[in-house]
N, C-alpha and C. Protein backbone atom coordinates (compact mmCIF):
# COMPACT_ATOMS: atom_id res chain seq x y z
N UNK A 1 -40.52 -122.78 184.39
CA UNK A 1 -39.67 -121.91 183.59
C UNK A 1 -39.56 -120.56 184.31
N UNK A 2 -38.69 -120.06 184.49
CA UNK A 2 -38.19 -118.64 185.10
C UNK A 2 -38.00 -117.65 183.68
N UNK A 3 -38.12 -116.73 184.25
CA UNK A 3 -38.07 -115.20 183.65
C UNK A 3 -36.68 -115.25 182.97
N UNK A 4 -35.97 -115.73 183.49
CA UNK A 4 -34.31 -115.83 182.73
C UNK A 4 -34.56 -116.17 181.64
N UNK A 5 -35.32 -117.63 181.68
CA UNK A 5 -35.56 -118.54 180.38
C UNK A 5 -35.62 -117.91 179.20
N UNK A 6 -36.76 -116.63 179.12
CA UNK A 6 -37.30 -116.41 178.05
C UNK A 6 -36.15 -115.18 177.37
N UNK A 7 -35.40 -114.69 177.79
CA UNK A 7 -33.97 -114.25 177.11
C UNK A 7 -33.26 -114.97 176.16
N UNK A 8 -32.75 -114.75 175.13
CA UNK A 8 -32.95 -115.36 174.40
C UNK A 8 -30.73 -115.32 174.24
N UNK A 9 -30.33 -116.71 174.31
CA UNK A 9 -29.07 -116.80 174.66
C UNK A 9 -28.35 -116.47 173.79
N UNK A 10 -27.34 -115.86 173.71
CA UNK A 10 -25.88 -115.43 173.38
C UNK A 10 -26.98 -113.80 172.57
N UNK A 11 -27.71 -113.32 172.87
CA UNK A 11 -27.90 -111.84 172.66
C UNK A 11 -28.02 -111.16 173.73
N UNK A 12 -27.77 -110.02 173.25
CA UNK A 12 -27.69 -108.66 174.66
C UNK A 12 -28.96 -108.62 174.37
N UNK A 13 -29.80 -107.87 175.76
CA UNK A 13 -30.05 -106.89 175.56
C UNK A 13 -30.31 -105.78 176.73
N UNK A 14 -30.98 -104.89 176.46
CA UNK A 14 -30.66 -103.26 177.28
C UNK A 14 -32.12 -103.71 178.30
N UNK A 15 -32.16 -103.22 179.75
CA UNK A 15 -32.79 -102.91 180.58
C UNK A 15 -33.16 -101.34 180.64
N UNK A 16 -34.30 -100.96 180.56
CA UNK A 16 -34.71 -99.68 180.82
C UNK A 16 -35.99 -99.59 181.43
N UNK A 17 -35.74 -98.60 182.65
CA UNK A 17 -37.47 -98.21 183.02
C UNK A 17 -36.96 -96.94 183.91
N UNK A 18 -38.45 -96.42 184.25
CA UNK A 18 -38.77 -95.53 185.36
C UNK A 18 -37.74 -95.38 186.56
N UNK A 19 -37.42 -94.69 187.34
CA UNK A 19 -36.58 -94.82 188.62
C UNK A 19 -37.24 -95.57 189.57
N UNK A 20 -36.60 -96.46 190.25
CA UNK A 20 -37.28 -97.47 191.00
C UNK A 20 -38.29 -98.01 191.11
N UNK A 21 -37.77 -98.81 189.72
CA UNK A 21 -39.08 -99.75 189.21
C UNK A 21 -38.66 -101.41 188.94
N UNK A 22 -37.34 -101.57 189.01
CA UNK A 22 -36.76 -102.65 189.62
C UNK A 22 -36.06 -103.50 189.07
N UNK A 23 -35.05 -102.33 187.81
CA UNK A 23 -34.61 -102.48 186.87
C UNK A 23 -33.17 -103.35 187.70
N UNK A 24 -32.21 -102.42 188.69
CA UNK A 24 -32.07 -103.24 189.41
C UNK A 24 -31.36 -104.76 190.18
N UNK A 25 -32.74 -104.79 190.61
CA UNK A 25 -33.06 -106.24 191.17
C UNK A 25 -33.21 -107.53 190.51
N UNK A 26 -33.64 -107.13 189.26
CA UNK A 26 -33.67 -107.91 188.25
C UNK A 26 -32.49 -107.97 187.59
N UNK A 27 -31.73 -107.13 187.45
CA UNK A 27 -30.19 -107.04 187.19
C UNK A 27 -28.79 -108.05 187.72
N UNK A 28 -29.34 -107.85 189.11
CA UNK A 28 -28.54 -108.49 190.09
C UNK A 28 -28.94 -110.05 190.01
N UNK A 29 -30.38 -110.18 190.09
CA UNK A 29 -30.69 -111.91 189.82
C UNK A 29 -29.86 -112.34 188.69
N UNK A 30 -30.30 -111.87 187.64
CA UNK A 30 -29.50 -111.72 186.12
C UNK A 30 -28.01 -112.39 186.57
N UNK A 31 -27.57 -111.00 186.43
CA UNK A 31 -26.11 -111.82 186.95
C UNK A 31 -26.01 -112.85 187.65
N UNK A 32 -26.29 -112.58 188.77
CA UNK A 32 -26.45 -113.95 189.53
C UNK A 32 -27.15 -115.34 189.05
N UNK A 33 -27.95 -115.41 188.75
CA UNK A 33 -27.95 -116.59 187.95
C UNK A 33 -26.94 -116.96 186.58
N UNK A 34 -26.80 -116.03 185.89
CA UNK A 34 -25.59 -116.43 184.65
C UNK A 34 -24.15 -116.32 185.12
N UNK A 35 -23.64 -115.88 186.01
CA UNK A 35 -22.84 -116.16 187.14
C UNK A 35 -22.35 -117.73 187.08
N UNK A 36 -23.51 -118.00 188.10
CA UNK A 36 -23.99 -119.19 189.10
C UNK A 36 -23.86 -120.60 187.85
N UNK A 37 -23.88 -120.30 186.51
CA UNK A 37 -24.22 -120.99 185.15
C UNK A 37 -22.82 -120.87 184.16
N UNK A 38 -21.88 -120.08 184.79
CA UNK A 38 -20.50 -119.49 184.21
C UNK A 38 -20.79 -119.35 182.83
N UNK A 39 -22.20 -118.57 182.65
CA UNK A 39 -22.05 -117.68 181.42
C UNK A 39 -21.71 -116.40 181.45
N UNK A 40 -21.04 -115.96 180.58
CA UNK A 40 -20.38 -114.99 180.71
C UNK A 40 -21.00 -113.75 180.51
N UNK A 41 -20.46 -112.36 180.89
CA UNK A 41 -21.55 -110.97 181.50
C UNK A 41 -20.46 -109.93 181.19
N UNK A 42 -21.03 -109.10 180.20
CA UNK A 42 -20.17 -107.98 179.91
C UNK A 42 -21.48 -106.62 180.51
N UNK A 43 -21.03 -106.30 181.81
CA UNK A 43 -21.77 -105.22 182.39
C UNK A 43 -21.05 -103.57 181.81
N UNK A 44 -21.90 -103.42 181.26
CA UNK A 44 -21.42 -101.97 181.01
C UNK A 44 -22.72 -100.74 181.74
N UNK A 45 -21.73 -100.16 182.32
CA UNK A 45 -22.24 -98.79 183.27
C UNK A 45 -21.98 -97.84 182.64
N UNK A 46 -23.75 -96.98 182.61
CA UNK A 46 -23.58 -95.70 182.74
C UNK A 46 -23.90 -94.58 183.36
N UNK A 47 -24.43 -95.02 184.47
CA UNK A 47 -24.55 -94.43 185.56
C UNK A 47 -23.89 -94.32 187.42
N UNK A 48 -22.89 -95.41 187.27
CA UNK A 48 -22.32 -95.49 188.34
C UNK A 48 -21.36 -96.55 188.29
N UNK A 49 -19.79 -95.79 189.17
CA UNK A 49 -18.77 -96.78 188.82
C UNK A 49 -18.80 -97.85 189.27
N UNK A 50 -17.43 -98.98 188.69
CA UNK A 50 -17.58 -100.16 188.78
C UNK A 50 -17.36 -100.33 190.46
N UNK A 51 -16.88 -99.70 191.32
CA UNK A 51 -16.66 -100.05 192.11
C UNK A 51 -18.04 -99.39 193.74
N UNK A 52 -18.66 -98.46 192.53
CA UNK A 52 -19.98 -98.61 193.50
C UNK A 52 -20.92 -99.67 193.44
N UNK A 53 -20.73 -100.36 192.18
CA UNK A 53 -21.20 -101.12 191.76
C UNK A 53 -21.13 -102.60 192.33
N UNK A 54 -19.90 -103.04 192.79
CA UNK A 54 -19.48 -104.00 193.60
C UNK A 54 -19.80 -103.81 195.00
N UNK A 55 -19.80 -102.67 195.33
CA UNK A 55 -20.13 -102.16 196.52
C UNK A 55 -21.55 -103.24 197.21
N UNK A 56 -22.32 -102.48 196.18
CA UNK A 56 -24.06 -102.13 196.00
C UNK A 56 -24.04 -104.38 195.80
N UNK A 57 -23.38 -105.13 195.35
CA UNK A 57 -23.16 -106.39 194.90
C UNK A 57 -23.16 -107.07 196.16
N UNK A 58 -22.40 -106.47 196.59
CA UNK A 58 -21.35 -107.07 198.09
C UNK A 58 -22.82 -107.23 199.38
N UNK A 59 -23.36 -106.18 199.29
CA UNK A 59 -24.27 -105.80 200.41
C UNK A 59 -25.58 -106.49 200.16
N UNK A 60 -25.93 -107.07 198.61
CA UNK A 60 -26.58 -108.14 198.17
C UNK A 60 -26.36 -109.43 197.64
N UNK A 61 -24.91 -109.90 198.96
CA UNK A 61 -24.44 -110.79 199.12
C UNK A 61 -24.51 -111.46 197.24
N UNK A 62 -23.78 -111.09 196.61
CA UNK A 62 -23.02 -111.53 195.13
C UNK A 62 -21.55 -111.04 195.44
N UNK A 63 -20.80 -112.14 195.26
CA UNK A 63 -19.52 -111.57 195.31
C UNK A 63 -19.04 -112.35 194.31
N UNK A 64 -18.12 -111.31 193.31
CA UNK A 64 -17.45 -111.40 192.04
C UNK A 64 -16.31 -111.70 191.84
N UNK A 65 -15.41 -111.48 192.77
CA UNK A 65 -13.98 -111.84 192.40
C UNK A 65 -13.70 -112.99 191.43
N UNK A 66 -13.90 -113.90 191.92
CA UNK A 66 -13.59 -115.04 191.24
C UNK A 66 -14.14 -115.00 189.95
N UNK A 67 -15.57 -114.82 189.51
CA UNK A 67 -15.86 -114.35 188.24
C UNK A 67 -14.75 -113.38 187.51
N UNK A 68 -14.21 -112.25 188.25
CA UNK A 68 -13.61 -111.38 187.51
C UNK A 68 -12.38 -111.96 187.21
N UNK A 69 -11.53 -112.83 188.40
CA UNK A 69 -10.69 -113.34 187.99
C UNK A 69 -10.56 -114.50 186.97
N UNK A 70 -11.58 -114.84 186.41
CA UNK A 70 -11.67 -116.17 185.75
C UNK A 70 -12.06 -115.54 184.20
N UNK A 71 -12.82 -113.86 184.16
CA UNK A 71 -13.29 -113.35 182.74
C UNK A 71 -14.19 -113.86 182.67
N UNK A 72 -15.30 -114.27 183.60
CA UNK A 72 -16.66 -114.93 183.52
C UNK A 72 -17.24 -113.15 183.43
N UNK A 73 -17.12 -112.42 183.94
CA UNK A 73 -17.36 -110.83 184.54
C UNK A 73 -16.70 -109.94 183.99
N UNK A 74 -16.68 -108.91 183.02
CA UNK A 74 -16.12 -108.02 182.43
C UNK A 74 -17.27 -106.59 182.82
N UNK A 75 -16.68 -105.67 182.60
CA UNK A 75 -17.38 -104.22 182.69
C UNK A 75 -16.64 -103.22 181.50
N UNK A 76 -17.67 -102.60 181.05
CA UNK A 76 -17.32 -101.16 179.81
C UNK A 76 -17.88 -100.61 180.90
N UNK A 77 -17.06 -99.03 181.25
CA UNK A 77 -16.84 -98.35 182.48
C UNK A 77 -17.45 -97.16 181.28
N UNK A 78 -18.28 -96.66 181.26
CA UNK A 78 -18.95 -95.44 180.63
C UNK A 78 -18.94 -94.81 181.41
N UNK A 79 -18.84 -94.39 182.72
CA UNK A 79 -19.57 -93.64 183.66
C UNK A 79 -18.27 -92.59 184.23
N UNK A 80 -17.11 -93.23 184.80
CA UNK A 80 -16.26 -92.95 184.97
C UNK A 80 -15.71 -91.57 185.18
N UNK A 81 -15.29 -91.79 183.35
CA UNK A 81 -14.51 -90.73 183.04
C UNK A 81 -15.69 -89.54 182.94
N UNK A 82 -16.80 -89.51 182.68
CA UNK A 82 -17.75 -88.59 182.67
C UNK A 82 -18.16 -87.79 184.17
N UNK A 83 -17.62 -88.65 185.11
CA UNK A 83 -18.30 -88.28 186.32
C UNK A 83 -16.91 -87.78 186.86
N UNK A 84 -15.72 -87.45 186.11
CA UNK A 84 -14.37 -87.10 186.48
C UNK A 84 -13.94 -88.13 187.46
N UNK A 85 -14.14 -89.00 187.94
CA UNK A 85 -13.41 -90.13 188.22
C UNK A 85 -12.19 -90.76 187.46
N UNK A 86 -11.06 -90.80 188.39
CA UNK A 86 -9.98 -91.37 187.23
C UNK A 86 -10.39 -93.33 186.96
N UNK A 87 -9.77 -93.29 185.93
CA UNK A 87 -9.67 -94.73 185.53
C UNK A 87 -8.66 -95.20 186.00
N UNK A 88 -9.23 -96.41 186.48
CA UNK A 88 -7.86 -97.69 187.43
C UNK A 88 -7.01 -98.06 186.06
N UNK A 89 -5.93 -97.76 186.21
CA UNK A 89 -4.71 -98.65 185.24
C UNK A 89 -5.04 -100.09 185.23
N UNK A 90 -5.48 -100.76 184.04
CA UNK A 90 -5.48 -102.15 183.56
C UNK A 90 -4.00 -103.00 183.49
């Protein structure tokens, strides 16, 4: 049984800790395994945009497109407009 397992399915919930403590890494498995399972992932950021975010994805070889194009992958963009970044037209 993996660490995924014990999450308990179709509920959220919130990741929080310390600064680099590996909140993360565990994030990215996350996805990546419910990904990999085409369950679906509503990532909401509030600390950095979606597209640093893909960035930071890309370079830990996860790549999303196809999730995003399929609505397996959604994002609530909190960060954004706070950090004066404009919002991409939907």
């Amino acid at each position: 049984m993996d660490i995924f397992s014990k999450l308990v399915d179709g509920k959220a919930f919130i990741l929080v800790g310390p600064p680099v403590s590996g909140e993360s890494d565990f994030l990215y498995h996350y996805l990546q395994h419910n990904l990999n399972n085409s369950e679906p992932v509503i990532y909401v950021m509030t600390d950095t945009s979606p597209e640093e975010m893909k960035k930071d994805m890309i370079q830990k070889k996860i790549f999303v497109t196809k999730f995003e194009t399929d609505k397996i992958l959604q994002y609530i963009d909190c960060y954004s407009k706070n950090a004066g970044d404009s919002l991409p037209q939907i």
